[in-house]
Protein backbone atom coordinates (compact mmCIF):
# COMPACT_ATOMS: atom_id res chain seq x y z
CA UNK A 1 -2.24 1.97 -25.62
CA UNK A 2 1.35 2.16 -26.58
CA UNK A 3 2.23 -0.35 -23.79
CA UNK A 4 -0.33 -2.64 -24.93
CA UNK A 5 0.55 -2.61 -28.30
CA UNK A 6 4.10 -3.28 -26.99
CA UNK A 7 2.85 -6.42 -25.35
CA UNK A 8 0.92 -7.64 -28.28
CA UNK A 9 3.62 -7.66 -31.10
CA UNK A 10 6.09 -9.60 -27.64
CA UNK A 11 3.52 -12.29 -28.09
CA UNK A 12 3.07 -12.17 -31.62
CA UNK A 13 6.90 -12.75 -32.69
CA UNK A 14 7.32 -15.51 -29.65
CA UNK A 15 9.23 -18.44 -31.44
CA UNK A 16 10.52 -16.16 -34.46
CA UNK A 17 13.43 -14.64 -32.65
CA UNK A 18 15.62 -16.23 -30.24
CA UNK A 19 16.90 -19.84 -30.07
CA UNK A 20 15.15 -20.61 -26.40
CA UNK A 21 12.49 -19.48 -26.64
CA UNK A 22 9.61 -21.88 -27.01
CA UNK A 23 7.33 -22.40 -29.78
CA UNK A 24 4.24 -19.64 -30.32
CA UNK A 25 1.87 -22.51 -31.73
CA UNK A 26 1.79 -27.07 -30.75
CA UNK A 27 -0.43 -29.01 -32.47
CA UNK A 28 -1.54 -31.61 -30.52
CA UNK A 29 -4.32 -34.19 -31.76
CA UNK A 30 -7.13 -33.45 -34.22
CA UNK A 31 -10.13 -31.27 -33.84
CA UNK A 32 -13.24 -31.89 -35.88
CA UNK A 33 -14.07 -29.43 -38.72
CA UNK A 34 -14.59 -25.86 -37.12
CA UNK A 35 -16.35 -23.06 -38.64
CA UNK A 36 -14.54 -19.90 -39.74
CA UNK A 37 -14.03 -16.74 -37.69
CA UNK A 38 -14.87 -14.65 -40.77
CA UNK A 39 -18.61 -15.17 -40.28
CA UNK A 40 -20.84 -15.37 -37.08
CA UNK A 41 -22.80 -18.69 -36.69
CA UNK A 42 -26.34 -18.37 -38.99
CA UNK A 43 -29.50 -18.17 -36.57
CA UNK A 44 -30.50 -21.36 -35.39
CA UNK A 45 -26.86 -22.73 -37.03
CA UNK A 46 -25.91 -24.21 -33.47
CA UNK A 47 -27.29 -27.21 -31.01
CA UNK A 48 -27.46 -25.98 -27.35
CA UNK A 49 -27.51 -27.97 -24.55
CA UNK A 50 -31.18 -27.53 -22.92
CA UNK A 51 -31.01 -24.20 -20.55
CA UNK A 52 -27.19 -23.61 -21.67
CA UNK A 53 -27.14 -20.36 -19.40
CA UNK A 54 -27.95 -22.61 -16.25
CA UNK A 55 -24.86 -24.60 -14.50
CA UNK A 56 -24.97 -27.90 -15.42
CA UNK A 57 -25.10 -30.35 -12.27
CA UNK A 58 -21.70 -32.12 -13.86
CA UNK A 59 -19.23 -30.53 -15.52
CA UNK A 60 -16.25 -31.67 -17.13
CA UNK A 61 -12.98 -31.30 -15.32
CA UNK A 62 -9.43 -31.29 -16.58
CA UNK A 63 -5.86 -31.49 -15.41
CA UNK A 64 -3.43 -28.76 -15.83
CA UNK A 65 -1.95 -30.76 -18.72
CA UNK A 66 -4.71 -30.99 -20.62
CA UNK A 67 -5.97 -27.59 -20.38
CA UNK A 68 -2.24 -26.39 -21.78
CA UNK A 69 -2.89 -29.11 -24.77
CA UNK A 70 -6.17 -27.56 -25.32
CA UNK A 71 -4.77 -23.63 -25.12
CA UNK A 72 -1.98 -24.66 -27.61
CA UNK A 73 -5.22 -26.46 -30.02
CA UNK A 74 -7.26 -23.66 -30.45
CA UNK A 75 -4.58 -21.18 -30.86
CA UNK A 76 -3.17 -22.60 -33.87
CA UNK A 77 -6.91 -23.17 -35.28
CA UNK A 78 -7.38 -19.90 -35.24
CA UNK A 79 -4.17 -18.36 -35.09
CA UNK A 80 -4.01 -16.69 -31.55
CA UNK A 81 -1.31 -17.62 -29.49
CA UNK A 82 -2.04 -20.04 -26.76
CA UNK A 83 -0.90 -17.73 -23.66
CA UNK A 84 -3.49 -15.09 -24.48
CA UNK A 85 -6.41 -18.30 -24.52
CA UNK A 86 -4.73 -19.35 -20.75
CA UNK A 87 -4.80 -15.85 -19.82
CA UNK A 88 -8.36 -15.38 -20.61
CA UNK A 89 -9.39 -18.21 -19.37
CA UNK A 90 -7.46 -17.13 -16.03
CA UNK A 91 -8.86 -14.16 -15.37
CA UNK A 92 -12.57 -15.08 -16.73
CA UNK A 93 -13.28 -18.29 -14.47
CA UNK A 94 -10.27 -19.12 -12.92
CA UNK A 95 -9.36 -22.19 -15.26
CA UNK A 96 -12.76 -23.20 -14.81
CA UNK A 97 -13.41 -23.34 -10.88
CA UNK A 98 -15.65 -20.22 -11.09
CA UNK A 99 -17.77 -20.36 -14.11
CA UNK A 100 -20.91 -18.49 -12.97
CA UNK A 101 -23.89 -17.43 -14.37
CA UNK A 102 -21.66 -14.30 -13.37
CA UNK A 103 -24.17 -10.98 -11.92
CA UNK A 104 -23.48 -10.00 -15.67
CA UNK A 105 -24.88 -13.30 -17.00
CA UNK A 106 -21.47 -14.37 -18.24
CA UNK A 107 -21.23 -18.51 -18.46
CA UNK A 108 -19.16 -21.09 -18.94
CA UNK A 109 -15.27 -21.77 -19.10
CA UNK A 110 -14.60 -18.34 -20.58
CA UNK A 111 -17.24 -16.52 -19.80
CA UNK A 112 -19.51 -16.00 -22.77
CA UNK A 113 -22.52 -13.80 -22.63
CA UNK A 114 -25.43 -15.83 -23.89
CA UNK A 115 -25.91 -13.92 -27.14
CA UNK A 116 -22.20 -13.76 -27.99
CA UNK A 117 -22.39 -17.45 -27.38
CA UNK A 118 -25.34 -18.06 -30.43
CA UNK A 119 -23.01 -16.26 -32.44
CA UNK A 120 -19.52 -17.45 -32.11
CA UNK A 121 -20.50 -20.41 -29.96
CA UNK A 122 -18.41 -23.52 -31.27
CA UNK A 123 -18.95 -27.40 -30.96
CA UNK A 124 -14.97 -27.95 -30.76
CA UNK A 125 -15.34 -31.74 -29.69
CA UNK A 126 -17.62 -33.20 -32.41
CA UNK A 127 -20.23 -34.01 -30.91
CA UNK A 128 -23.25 -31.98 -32.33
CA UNK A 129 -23.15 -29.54 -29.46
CA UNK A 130 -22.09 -26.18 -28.54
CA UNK A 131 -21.70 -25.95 -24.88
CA UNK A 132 -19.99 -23.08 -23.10
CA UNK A 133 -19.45 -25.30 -20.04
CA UNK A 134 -17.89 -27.74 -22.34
CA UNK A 135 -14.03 -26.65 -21.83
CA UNK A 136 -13.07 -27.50 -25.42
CA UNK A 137 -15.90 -26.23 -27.04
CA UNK A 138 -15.45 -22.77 -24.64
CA UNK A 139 -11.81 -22.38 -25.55
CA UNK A 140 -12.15 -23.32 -28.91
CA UNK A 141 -15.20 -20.42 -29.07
CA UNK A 142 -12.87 -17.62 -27.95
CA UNK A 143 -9.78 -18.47 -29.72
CA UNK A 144 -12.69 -18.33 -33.00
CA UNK A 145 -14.09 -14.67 -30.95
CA UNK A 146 -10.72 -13.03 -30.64
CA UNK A 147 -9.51 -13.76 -34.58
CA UNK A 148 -12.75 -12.42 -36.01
CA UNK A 149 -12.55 -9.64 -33.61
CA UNK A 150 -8.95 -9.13 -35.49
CA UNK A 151 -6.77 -10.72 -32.98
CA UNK A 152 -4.65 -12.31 -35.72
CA UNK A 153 -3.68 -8.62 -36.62
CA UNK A 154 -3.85 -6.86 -33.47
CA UNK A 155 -4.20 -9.02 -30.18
CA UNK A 156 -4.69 -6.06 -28.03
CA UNK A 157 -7.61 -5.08 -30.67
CA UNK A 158 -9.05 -8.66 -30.26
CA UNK A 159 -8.68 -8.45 -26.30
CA UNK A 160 -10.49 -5.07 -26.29
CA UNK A 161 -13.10 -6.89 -28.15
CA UNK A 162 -13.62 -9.41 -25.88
CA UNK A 163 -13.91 -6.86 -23.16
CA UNK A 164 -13.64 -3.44 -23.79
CA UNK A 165 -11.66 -1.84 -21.16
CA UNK A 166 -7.75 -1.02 -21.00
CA UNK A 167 -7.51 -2.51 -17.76
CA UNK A 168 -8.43 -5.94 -18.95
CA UNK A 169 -5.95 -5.64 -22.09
CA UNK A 170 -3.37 -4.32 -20.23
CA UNK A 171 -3.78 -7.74 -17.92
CA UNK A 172 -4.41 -10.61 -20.26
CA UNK A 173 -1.55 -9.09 -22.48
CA UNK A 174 0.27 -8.86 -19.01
CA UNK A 175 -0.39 -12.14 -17.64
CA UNK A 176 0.32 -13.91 -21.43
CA UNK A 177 3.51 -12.47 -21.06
CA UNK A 178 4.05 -14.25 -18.16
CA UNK A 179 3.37 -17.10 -19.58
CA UNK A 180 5.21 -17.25 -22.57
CA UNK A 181 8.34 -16.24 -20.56
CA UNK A 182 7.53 -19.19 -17.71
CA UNK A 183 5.84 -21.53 -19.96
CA UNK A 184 3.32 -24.18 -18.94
CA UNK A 185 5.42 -24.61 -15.40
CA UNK A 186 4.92 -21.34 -14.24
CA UNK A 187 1.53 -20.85 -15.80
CA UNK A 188 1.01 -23.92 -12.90
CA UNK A 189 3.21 -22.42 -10.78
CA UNK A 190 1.34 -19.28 -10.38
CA UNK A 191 -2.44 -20.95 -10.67
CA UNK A 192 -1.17 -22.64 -7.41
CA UNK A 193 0.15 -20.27 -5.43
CA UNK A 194 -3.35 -18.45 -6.16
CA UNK A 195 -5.24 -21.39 -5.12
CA UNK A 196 -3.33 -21.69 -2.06
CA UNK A 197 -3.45 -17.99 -1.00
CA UNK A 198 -7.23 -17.45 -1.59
CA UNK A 199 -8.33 -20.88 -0.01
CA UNK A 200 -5.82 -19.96 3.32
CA UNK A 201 -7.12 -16.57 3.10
CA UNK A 202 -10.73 -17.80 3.27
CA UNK A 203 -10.39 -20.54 5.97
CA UNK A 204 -9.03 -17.81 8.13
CA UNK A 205 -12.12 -15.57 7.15
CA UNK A 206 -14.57 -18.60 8.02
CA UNK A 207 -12.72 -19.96 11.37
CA UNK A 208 -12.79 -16.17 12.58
CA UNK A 209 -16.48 -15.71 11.95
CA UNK A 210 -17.30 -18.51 13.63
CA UNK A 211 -14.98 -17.22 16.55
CA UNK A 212 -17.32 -13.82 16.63
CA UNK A 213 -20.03 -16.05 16.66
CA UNK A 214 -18.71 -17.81 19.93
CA UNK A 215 -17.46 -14.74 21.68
CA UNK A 216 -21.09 -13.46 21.29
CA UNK A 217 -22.52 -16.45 22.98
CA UNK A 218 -20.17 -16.18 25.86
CA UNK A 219 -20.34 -12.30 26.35
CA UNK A 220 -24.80 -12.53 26.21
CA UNK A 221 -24.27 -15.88 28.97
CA UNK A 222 -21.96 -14.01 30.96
CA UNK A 223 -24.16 -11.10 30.77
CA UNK A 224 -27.56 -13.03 31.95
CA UNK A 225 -25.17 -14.62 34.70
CA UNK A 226 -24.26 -11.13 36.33
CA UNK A 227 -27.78 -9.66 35.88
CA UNK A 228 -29.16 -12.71 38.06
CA UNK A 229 -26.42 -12.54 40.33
CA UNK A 230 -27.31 -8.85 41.41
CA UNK A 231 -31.13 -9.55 41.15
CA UNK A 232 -30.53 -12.74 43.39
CA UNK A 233 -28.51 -10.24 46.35
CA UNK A 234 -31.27 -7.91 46.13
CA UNK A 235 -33.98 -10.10 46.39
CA UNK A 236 -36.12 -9.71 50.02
CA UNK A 237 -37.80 -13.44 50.02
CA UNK A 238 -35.60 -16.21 50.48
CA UNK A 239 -37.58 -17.90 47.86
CA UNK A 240 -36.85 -15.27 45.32
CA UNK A 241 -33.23 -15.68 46.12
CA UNK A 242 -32.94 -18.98 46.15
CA UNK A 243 -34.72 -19.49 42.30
CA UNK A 244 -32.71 -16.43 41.06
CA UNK A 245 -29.02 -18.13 42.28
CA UNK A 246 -30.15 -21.86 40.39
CA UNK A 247 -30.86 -19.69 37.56
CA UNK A 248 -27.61 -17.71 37.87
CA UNK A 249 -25.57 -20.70 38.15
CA UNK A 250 -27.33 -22.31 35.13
CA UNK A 251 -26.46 -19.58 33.03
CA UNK A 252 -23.09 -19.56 34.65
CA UNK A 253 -22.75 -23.38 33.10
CA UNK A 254 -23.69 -21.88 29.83
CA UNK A 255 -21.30 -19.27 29.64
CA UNK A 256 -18.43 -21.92 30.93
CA UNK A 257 -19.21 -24.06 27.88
CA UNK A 258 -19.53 -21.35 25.40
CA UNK A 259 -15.85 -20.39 26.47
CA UNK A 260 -14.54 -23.33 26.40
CA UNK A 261 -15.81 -23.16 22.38
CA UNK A 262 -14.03 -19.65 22.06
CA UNK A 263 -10.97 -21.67 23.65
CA UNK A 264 -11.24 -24.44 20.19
CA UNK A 265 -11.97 -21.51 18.01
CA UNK A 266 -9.10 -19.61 19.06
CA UNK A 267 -7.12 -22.69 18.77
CA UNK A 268 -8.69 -23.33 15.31
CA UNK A 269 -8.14 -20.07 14.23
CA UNK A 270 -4.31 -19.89 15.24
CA UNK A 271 -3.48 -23.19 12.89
CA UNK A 272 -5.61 -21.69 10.32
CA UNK A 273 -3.18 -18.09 10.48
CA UNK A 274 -0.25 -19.74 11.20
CA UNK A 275 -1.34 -21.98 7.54
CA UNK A 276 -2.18 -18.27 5.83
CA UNK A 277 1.40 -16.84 7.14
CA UNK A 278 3.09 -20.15 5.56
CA UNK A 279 1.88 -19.44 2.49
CA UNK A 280 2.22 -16.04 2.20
CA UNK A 281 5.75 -16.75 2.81
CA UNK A 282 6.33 -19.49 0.03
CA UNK A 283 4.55 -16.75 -2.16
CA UNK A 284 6.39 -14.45 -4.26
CA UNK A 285 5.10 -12.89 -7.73
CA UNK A 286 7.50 -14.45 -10.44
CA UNK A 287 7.71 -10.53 -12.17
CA UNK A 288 6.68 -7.17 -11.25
CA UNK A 289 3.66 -7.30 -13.28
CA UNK A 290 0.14 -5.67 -12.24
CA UNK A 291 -1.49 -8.67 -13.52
CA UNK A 292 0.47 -10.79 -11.48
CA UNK A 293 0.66 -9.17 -8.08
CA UNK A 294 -3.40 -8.39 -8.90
CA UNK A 295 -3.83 -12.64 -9.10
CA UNK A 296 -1.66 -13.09 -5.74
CA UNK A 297 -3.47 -10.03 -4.08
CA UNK A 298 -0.34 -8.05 -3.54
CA UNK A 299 -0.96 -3.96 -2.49
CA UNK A 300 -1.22 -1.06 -5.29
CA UNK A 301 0.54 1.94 -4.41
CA UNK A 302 0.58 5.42 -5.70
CA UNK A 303 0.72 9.03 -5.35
CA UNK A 304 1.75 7.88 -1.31
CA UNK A 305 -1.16 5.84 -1.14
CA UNK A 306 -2.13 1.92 -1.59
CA UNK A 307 -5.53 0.93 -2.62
CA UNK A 308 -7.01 -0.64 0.35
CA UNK A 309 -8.22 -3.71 -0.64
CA UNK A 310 -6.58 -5.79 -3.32
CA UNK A 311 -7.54 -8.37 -6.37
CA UNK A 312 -7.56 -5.75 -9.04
CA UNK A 313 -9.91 -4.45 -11.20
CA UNK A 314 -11.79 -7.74 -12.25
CA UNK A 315 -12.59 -8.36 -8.65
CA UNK A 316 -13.04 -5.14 -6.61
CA UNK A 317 -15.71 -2.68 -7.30
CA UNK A 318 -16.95 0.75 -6.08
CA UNK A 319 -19.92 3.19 -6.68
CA UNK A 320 -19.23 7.16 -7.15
CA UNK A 321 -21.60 7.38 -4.13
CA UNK A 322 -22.67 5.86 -0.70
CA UNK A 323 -26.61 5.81 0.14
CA UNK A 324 -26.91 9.70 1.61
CA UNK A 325 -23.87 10.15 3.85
CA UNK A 326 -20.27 10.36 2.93
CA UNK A 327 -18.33 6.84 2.10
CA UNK A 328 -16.98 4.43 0.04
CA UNK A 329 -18.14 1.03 -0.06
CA UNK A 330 -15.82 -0.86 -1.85
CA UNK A 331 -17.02 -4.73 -3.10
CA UNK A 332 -14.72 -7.94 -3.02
CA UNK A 333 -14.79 -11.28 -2.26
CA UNK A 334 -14.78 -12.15 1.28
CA UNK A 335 -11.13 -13.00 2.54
CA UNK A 336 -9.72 -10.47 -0.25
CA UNK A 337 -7.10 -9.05 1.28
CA UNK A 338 -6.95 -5.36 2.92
CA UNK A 339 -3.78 -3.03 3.68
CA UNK A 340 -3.08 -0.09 5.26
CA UNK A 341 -4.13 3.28 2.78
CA UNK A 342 -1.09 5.22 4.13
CA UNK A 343 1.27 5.26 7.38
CA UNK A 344 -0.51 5.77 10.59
CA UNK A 345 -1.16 4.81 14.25
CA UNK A 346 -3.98 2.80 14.82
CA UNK A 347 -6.67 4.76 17.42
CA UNK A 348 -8.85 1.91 17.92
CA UNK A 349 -9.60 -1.73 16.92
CA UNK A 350 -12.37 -4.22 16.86
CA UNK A 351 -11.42 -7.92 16.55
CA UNK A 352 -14.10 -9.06 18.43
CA UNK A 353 -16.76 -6.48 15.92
CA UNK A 354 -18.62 -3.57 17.18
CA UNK A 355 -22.40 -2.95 16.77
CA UNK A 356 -23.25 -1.78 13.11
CA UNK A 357 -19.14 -2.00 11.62
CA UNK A 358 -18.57 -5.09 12.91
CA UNK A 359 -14.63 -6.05 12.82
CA UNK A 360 -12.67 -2.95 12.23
CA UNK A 361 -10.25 -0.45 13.04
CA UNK A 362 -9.61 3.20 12.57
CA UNK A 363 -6.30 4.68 11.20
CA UNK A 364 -4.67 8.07 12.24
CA UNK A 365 -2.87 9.38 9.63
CA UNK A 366 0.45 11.38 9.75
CA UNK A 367 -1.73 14.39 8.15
CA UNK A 368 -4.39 14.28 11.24
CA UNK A 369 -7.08 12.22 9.45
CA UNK A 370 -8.61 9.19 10.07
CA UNK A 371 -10.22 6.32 8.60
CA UNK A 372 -12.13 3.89 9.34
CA UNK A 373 -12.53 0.46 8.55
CA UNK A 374 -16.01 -1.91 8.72
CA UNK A 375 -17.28 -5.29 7.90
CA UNK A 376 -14.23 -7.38 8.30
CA UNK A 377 -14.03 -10.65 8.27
CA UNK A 378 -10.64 -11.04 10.21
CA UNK A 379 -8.55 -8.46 12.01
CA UNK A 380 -4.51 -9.02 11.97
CA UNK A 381 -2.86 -9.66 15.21
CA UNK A 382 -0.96 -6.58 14.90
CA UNK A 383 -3.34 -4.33 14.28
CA UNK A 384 -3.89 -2.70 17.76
CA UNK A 385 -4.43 0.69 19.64
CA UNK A 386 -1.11 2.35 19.76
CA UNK A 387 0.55 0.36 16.52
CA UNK A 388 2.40 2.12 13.98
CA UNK A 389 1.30 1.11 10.09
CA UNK A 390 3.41 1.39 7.40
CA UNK A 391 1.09 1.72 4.03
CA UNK A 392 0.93 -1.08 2.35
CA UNK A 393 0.78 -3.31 6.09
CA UNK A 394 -2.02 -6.06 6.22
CA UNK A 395 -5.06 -5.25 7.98
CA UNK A 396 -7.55 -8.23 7.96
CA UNK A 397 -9.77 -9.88 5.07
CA UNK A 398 -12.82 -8.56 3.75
CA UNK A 399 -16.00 -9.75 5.25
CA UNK A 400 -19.86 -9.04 5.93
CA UNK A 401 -19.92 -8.78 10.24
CA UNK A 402 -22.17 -6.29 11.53
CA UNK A 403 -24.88 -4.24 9.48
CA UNK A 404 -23.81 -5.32 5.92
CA UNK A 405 -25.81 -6.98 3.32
CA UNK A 406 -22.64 -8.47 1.51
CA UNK A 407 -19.29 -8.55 1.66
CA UNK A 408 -17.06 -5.35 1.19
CA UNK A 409 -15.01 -3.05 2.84
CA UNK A 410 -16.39 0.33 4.65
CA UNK A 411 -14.39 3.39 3.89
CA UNK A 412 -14.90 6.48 5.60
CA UNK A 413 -12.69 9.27 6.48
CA UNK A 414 -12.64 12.07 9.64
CA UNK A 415 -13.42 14.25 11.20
CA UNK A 416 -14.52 15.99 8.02
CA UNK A 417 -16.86 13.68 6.14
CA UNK A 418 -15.98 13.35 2.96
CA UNK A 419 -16.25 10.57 -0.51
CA UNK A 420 -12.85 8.85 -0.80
CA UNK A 421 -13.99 7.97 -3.81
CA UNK A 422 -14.17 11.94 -5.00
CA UNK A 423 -10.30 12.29 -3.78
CA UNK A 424 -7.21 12.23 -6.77
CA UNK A 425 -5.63 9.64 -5.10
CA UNK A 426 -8.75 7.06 -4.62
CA UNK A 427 -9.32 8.03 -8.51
CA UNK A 428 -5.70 7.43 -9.57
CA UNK A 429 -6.36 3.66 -8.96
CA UNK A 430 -9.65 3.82 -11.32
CA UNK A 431 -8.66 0.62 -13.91
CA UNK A 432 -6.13 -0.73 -12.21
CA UNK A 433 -7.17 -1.41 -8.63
CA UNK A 434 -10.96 -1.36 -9.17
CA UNK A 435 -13.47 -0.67 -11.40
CA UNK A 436 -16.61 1.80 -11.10
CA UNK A 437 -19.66 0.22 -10.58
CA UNK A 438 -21.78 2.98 -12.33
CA UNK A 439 -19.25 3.57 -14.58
CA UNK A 440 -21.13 3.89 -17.96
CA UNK A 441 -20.42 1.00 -20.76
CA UNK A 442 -19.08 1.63 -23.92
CA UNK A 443 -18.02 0.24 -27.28
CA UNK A 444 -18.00 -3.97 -27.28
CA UNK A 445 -20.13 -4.77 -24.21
CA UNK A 446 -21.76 -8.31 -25.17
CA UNK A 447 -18.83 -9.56 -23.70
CA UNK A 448 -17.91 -9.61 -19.62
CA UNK A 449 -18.83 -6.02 -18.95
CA UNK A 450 -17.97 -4.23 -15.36
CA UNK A 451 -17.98 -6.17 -12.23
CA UNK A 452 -21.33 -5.83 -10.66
CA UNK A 453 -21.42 -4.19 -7.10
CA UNK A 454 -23.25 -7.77 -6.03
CA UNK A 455 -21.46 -10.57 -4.92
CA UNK A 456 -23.27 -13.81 -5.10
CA UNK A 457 -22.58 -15.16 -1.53
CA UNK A 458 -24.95 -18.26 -0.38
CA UNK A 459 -25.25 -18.89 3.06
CA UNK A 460 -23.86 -16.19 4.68
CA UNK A 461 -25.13 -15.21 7.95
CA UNK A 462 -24.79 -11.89 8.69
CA UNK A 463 -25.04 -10.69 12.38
CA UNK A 464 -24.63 -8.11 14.66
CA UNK A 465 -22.60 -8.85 18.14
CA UNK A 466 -23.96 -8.53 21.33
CA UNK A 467 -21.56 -5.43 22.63
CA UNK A 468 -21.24 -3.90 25.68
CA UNK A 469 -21.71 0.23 25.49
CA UNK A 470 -18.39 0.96 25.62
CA UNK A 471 -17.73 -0.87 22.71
CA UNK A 472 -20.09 0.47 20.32
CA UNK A 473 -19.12 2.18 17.21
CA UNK A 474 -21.24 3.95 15.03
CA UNK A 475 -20.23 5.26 11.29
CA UNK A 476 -20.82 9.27 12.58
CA UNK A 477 -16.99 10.32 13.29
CA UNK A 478 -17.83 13.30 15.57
CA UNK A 479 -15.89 12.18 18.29
């Protein structure tokens, strides 16, 4: 904890030394009268909204302006400097876009659990009602939550509180650095780049599915149009023949127009990386920070390896265990971003998917070993048979094509089956490039505990292609 402890007293003396540096605490406007963080609210003490834990069909939105005003507010009310409140609220619901009911239960603009809520749960704005969806009154709440968890004293303390695991410390007292150093512009800065990284990175991931889709028209049309070709040639009775060729040529008209969709999609999906590749470009983490580079998606390396899929710990989730056979299934968002474990030569690769893995590739590692890749959403140009990897290289985006009930990322090794989750170097990035799913919960958990191993993903078709037999790839590595 020394390093978080390191953090905490930076943020604490921010303003008291040097001449620059801006001010810890700004006061802007009045609040009403808020309660005290010494005591929790009484029972019954607060108004709800009706069904509080439900999302609201409107919600109130705010500019980056007025969020900063709002940050700067609450800390000084209670005494907690403003760039740990934006932090939080950063890494909780993404300044507000993602506000749940989380697969935890967490709601709102900082992500209370409901019974933390009826006890710290604040009406910030006056007007008779506590609302965690209420931005003011939810900022307000966990400025309140951090001080009586002793924040004033100790922020890393009050952080732990609010949820209690180093990882999460380490990167709110991380990413509140960042922001005290960069101040409201790059507190923008940064939320933007984000914003434009994950919405590229998911356009990609939704233009290529719908690709898949379109290849797997074409491939069954062509395939109908062959088989009636050959059953037409071998047909005795002219009549036979003739009925057999119309409906070979019909299908033949099918299979013309689904190509000529693959030819859009292509063309669709081309803009859509070439928009991805634009932005990665303009993209650059504004300090070496794990918080940072975790926000932006950036690669995790150590002990030779890189984690290979990337959004940190709050995002990216694995069990000790996969079902009864050897692998790691590692949850993420679709369109999170996947690298290269370690240098290799890719064997093979599916763009197109490949009966039960879907889009994927396997890696041959320097030390003889491969591993193998499912469920992607998007392959990278480069990734072919015969192309050298450095680790760390991009791979694709994390999807939910072929046999997969959500999205996540299919891990297994070869040609000895074995958990990557039960090797050193998959467990060195335990807390700071994932979480455990089963991991058990400790200490402070009313507040944001683990990521769940479920994704909440609406709408989400998942499919298995049409593939010829030569394509077909099964998750037994025998071969």
């Amino acid at each position: 904890m020394t390093k978080l402890v390191a953090l905490a007293a930076a943020l604490a003396l921010v303003g008291a030394t040097g001449a620059s540096a801006a001010p810890v605490f700004t006061v802007v406007g009045a609040t009403p009268t808020l309660p005290s963080a010494e005591l929790p609210n009484a029972a019954g003490g607060i108004a709800l909204p009706p069904d509080f834990t439900t999302h609201p069909v409107m919600t109130r939105s705010m500019s980056f302006g007025e969020l900063n005003a709002l940050w700067h507010r609450a800390g000084a009310a209670y005494g907690i400097p403003w760039q740990v409140l934006a932090a939080i609220n950063k890494i909780e619901s993404n300044f507000g876009r993602n506000m749940g009911p989380s697969s935890a239960g967490a709601v709102g603009w900082m992500q209370f659990m409901p019974s933390t809520w009826l006890r710290w749960g604040t009406d910030a704005t006056g007007d008779g009602v506590a609302d965690p969806w209420d931005p003011q009154d939810a900022v307000f709440s966990a400025a309140r939550y951090l001080a009586a968890a002793g924040g004033r004293e100790d922020l890393a303390r009050g952080v732990y509180a609010y949820n209690h695991a180093d990882w999460y410390v380490r990167d709110v007292l991380d990413l509140a650095n960042v922001f005290r150093n960069g101040g409201g512009v790059l507190t923008f800065n940064l939320d933007r780049a984000q914003v434009q990284l994950d919405a590229a990175r998911k356009e990609v991931a939704h233009v290529n599915r719908a690709l898949v889709e379109a290849v797997r028209a074409e491939r069954a049309a062509r395939r109908v149009e062959r088989t009636l070709t050959r059953d037409a040639a071998r047909a005795l009775l002219v009549s036979d023949r003739l009925t057999l060729e119309r409906r070979a040529f019909q299908a033949g008209v099918r299979a013309d127009g689904a190509a000529t969709v693959v030819a859009e999609r292509r063309e669709v999906l081309s803009e859509a990386r070439a928009a991805l590749d634009a932005v990665r470009s303009g993209v650059s983490s504004p300090v070496a920070l794990p918080a940072v580079a975790q926000l932006l998606g950036a690669p995790e390396s150590a002990g030779g390896y890189v984690f290979p899929v990337g959004g940190g710990p709050a995002h990216v989730s694995v069990g000790h265990h996969h079902h009864d056979y050897p692998a790691a299934d590692i949850a993420a968002p679709e369109g999170s971003p996947l690298y290269a474990l370690t240098d290799g030569v890719v064997q093979d690769a599916w763009p197109s998917g490949a009966g039960n893995c879907g889009i994927g590739l396997k890696l041959l590692a320097a030390d003889g070993r491969t591993w193998t890749y499912c469920h992607l959403s998007y392959l990278e140009p480069g990734v072919t048979a015969g192309a050298a990897l450095p680790a760390g290289a991009p791979v694709g985006l994390v999807g939910t094509t072929g046999h997969s009930t959500g999205p996540h990322l299919h891990l297994q090794s070869g040609p000895e089956l074995t958990y990557p989750q039960e090797e050193p170097w998959f467990q060195a990035f335990a807390d700071s490039a994932f979480t455990w799913q089963d991991a058990a919960p400790g200490g402070h958990e009313e507040l944001w505990p683990a990521p769940s191993p479920v994704f909440a993903v609406v709408d989400q078709p998942v499919f298995e292609l049409v593939e010829p037999a030569a394509d077909v790839v099964d998750f037994t590595l025998d071969s």
